[in-house]
C-alpha atoms as a PDB file:
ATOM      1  CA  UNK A   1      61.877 108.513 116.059  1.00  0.00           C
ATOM      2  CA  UNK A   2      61.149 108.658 112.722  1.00  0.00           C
ATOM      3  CA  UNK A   3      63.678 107.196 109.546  1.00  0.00           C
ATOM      4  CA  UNK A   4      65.219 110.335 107.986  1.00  0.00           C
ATOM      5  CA  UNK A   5      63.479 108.578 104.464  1.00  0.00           C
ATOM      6  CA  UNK A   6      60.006 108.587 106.370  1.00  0.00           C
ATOM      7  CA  UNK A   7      60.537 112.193 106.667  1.00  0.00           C
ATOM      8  CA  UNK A   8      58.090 114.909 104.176  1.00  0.00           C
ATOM      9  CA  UNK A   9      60.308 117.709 103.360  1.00  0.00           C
ATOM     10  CA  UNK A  10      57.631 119.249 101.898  1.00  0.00           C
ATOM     11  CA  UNK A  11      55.543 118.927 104.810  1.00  0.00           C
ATOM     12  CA  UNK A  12      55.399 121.990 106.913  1.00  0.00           C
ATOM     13  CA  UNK A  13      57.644 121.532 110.147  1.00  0.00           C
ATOM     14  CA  UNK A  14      55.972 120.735 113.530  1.00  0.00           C
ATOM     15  CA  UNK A  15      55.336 123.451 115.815  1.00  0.00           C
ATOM     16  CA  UNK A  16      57.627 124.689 118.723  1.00  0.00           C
ATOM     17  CA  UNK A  17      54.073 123.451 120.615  1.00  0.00           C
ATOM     18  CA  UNK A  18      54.119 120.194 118.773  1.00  0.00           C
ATOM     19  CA  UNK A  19      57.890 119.346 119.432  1.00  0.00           C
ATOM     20  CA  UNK A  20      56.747 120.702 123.584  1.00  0.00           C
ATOM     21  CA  UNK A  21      53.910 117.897 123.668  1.00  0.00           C
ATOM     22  CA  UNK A  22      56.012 115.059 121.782  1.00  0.00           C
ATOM     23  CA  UNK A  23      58.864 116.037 124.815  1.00  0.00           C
ATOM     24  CA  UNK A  24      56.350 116.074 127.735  1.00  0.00           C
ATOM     25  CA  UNK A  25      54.629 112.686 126.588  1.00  0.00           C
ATOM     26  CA  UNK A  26      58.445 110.973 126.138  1.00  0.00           C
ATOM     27  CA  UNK A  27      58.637 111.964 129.833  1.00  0.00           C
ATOM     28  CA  UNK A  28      55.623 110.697 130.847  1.00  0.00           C
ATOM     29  CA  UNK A  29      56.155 107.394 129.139  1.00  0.00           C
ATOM     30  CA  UNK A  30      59.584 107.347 131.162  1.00  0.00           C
ATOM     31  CA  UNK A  31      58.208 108.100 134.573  1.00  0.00           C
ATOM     32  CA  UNK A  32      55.570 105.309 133.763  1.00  0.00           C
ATOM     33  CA  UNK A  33      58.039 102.654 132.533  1.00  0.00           C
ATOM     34  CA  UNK A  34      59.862 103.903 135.913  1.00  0.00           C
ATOM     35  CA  UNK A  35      57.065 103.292 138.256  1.00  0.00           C
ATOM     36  CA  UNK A  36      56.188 100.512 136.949  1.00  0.00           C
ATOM     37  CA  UNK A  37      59.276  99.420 137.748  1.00  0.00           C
ATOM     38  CA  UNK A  38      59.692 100.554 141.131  1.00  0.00           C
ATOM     39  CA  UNK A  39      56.142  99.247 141.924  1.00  0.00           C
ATOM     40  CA  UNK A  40      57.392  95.379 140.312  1.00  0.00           C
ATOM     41  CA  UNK A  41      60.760  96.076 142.506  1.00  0.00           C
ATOM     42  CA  UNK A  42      58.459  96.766 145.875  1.00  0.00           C
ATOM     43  CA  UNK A  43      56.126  93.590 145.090  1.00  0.00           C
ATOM     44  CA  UNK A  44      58.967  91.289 145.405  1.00  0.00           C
ATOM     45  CA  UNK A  45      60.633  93.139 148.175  1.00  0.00           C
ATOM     46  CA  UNK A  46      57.185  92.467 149.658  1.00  0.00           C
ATOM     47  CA  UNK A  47      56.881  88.655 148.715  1.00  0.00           C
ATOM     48  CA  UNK A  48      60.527  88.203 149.861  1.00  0.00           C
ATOM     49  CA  UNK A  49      60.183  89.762 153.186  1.00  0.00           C
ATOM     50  CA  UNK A  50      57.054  87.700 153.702  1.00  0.00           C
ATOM     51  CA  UNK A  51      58.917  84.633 152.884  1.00  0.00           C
ATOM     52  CA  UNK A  52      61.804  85.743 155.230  1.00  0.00           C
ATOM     53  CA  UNK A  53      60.003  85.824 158.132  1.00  0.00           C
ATOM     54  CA  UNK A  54      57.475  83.374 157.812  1.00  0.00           C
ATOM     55  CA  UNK A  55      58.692  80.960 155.625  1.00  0.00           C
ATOM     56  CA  UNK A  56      61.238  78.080 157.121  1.00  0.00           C
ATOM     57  CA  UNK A  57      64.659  77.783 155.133  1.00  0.00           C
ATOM     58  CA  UNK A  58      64.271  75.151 152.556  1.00  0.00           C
ATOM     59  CA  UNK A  59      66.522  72.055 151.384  1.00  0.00           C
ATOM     60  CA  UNK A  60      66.669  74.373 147.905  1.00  0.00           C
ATOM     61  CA  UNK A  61      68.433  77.124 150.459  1.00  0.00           C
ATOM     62  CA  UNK A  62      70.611  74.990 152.435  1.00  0.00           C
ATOM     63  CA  UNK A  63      71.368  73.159 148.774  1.00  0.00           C
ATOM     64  CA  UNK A  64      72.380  76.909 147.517  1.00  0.00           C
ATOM     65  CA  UNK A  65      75.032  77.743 150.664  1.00  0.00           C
ATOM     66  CA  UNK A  66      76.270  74.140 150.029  1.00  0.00           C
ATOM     67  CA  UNK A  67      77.220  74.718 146.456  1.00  0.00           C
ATOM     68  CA  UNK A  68      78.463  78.540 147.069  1.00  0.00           C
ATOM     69  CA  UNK A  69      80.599  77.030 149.859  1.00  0.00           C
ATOM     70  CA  UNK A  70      81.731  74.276 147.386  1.00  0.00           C
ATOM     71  CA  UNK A  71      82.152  76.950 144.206  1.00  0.00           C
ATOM     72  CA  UNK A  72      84.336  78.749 146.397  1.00  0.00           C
ATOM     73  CA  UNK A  73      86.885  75.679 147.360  1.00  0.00           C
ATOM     74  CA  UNK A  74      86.856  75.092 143.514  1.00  0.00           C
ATOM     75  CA  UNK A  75      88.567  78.380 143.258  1.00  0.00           C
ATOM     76  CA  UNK A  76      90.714  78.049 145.754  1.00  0.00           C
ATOM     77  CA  UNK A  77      89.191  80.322 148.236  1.00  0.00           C
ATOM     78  CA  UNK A  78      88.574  79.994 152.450  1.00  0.00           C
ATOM     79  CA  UNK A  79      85.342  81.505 152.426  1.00  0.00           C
ATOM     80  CA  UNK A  80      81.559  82.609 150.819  1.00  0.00           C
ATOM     81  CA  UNK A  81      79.610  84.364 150.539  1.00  0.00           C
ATOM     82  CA  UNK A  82      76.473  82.304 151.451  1.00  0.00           C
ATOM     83  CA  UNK A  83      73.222  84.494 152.453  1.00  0.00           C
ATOM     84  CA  UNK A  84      72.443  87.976 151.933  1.00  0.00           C
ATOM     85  CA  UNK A  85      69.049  89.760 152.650  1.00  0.00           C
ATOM     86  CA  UNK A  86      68.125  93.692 153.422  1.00  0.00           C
ATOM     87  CA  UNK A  87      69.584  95.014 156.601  1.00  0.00           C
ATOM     88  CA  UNK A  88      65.967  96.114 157.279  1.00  0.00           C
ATOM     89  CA  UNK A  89      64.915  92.752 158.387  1.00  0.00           C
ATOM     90  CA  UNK A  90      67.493  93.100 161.470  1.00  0.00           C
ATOM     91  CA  UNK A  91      65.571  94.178 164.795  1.00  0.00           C
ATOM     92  CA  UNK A  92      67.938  97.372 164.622  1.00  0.00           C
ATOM     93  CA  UNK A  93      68.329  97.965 160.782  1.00  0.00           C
ATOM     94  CA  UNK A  94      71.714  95.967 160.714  1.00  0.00           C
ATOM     95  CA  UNK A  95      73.234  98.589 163.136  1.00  0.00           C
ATOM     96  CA  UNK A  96      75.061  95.921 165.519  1.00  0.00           C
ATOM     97  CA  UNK A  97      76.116  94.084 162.327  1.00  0.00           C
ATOM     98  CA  UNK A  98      77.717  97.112 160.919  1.00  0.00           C
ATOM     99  CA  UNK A  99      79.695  98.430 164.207  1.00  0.00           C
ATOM    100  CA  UNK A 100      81.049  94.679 164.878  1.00  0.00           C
ATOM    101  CA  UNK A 101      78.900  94.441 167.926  1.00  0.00           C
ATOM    102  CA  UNK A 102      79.191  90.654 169.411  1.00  0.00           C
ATOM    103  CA  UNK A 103      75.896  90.657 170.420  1.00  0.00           C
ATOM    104  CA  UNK A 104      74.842  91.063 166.443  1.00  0.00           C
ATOM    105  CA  UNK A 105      73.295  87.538 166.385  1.00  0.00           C
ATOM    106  CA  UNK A 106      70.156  88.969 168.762  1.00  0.00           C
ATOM    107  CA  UNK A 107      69.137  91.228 166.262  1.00  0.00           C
ATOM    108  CA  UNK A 108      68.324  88.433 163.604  1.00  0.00           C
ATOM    109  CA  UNK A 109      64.958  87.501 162.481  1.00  0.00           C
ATOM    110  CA  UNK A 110      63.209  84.924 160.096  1.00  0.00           C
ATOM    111  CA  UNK A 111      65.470  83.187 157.845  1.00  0.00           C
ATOM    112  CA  UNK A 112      68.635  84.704 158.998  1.00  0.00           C
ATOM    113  CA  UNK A 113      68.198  83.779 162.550  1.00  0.00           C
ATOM    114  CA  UNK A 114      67.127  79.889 161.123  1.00  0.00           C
ATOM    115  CA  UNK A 115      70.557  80.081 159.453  1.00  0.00           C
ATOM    116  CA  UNK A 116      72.625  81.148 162.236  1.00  0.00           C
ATOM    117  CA  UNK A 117      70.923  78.711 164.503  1.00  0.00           C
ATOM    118  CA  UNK A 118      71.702  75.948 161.593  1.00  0.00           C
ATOM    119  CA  UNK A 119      75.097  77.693 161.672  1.00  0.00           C
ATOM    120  CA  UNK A 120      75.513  77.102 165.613  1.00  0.00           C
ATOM    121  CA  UNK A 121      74.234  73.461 165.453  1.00  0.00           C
ATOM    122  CA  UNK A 122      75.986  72.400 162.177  1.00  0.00           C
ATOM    123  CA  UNK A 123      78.642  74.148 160.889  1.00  0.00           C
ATOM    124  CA  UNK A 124      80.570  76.061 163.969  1.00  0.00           C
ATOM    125  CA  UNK A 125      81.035  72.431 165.305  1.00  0.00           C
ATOM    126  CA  UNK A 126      82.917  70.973 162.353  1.00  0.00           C
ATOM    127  CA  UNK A 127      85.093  73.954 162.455  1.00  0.00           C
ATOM    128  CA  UNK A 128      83.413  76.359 160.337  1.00  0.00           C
ATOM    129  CA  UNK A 129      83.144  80.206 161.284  1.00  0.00           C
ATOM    130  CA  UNK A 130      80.186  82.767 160.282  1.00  0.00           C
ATOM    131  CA  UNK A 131      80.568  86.471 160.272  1.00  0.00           C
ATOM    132  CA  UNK A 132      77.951  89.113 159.215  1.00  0.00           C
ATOM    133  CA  UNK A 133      78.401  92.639 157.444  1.00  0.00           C
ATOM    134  CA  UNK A 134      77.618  95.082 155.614  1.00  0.00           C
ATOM    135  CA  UNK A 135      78.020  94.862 151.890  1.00  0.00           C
ATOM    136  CA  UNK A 136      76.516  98.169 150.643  1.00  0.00           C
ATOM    137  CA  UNK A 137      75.490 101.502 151.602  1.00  0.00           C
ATOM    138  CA  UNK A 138      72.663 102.947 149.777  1.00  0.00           C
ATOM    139  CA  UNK A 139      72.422 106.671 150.131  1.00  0.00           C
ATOM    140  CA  UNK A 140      75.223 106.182 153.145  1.00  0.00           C
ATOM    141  CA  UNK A 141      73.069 103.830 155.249  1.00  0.00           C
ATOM    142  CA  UNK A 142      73.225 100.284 155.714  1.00  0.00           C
ATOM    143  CA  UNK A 143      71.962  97.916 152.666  1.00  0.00           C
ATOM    144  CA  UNK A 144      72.294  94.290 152.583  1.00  0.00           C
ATOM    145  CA  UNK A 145      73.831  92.466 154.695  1.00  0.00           C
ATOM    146  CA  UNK A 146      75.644  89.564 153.687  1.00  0.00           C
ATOM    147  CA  UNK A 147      76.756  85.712 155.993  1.00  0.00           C
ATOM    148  CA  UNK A 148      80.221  84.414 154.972  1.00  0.00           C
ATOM    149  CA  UNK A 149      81.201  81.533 155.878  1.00  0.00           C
ATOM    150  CA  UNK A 150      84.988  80.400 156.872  1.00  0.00           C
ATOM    151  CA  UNK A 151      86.793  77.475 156.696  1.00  0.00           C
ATOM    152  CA  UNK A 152      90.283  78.524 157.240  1.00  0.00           C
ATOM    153  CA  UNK A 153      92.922  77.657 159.422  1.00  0.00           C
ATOM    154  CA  UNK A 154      93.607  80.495 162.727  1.00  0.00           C
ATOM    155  CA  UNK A 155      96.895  81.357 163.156  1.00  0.00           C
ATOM    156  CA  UNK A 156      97.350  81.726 166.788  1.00  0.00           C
END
């Protein structure tokens, strides 16, 4: 937009027409900058998803939960937040996950079903416990879902 001191005010004014076009082609630059957008969001989704189920989980990965877990018990806390991806990698959209079905660790692909093995063969037997949900809904259906892991004390 133009400085009010840029401004002729001895210019004639710009058309109804003019001020139309300059309106449309602000809107046009705005559903560009938003596709463009959208289209850079859907290339990583896309990169991340092939990584997710292709790719092995790294040291860098199993460094990350590591420090989360240890960032956590820094702040006095029992549990973290450790691993999050889209419930759309689940066999069943992250359906079982979401209705606290025990049979939620079947539907786990790639990377998530690496951790939970990891999970099963490291963690559960020092005393550690992993749960899955939910952690957002987009447009009312499931979003991400997110691994915590536990390190507190049952009461019985």
């Amino acid at each position: 937009m133009a400085d009010i001191k840029d401004i002729d005010v001895n210019a004639p004014p710009p058309s109804a027409e003019e001020l139309r076009k300059a309106i449309l082609q602000e809107r046009m630059k705005e559903a560009e900058k938003q596709q463009k957008h959208r289209t850079q969001e859907n290339e990583a989704l896309t990169k991340f998803t092939d990584s997710f189920m292709k790719d092995q989980v790294s040291d860098d990965e199993i460094a990350m939960v590591r420090r989360l877990a240890m960032n956590a018990v820094k702040s006095g806390k029992y549990e973290a937040l450790v691993y999050s991806f889209p419930s759309a990698l689940c066999t069943d959209s992250g359906r079982a996950i979401n209705s606290a079905d025990p049979q939620w660790p079947e539907t786990l692909q790639g990377k998530a079903r690496q951790f939970y093995e990891r999970y099963l063969k490291y963690a559960k037997p020092q005393g550690f416990k992993l749960s899955a949900m939910i952690v957002n809904f987009p447009g009312g259906i499931p979003g991400d879902v997110g691994f915590f892991v536990s390190w507190k004390t049952e009461v019985k």
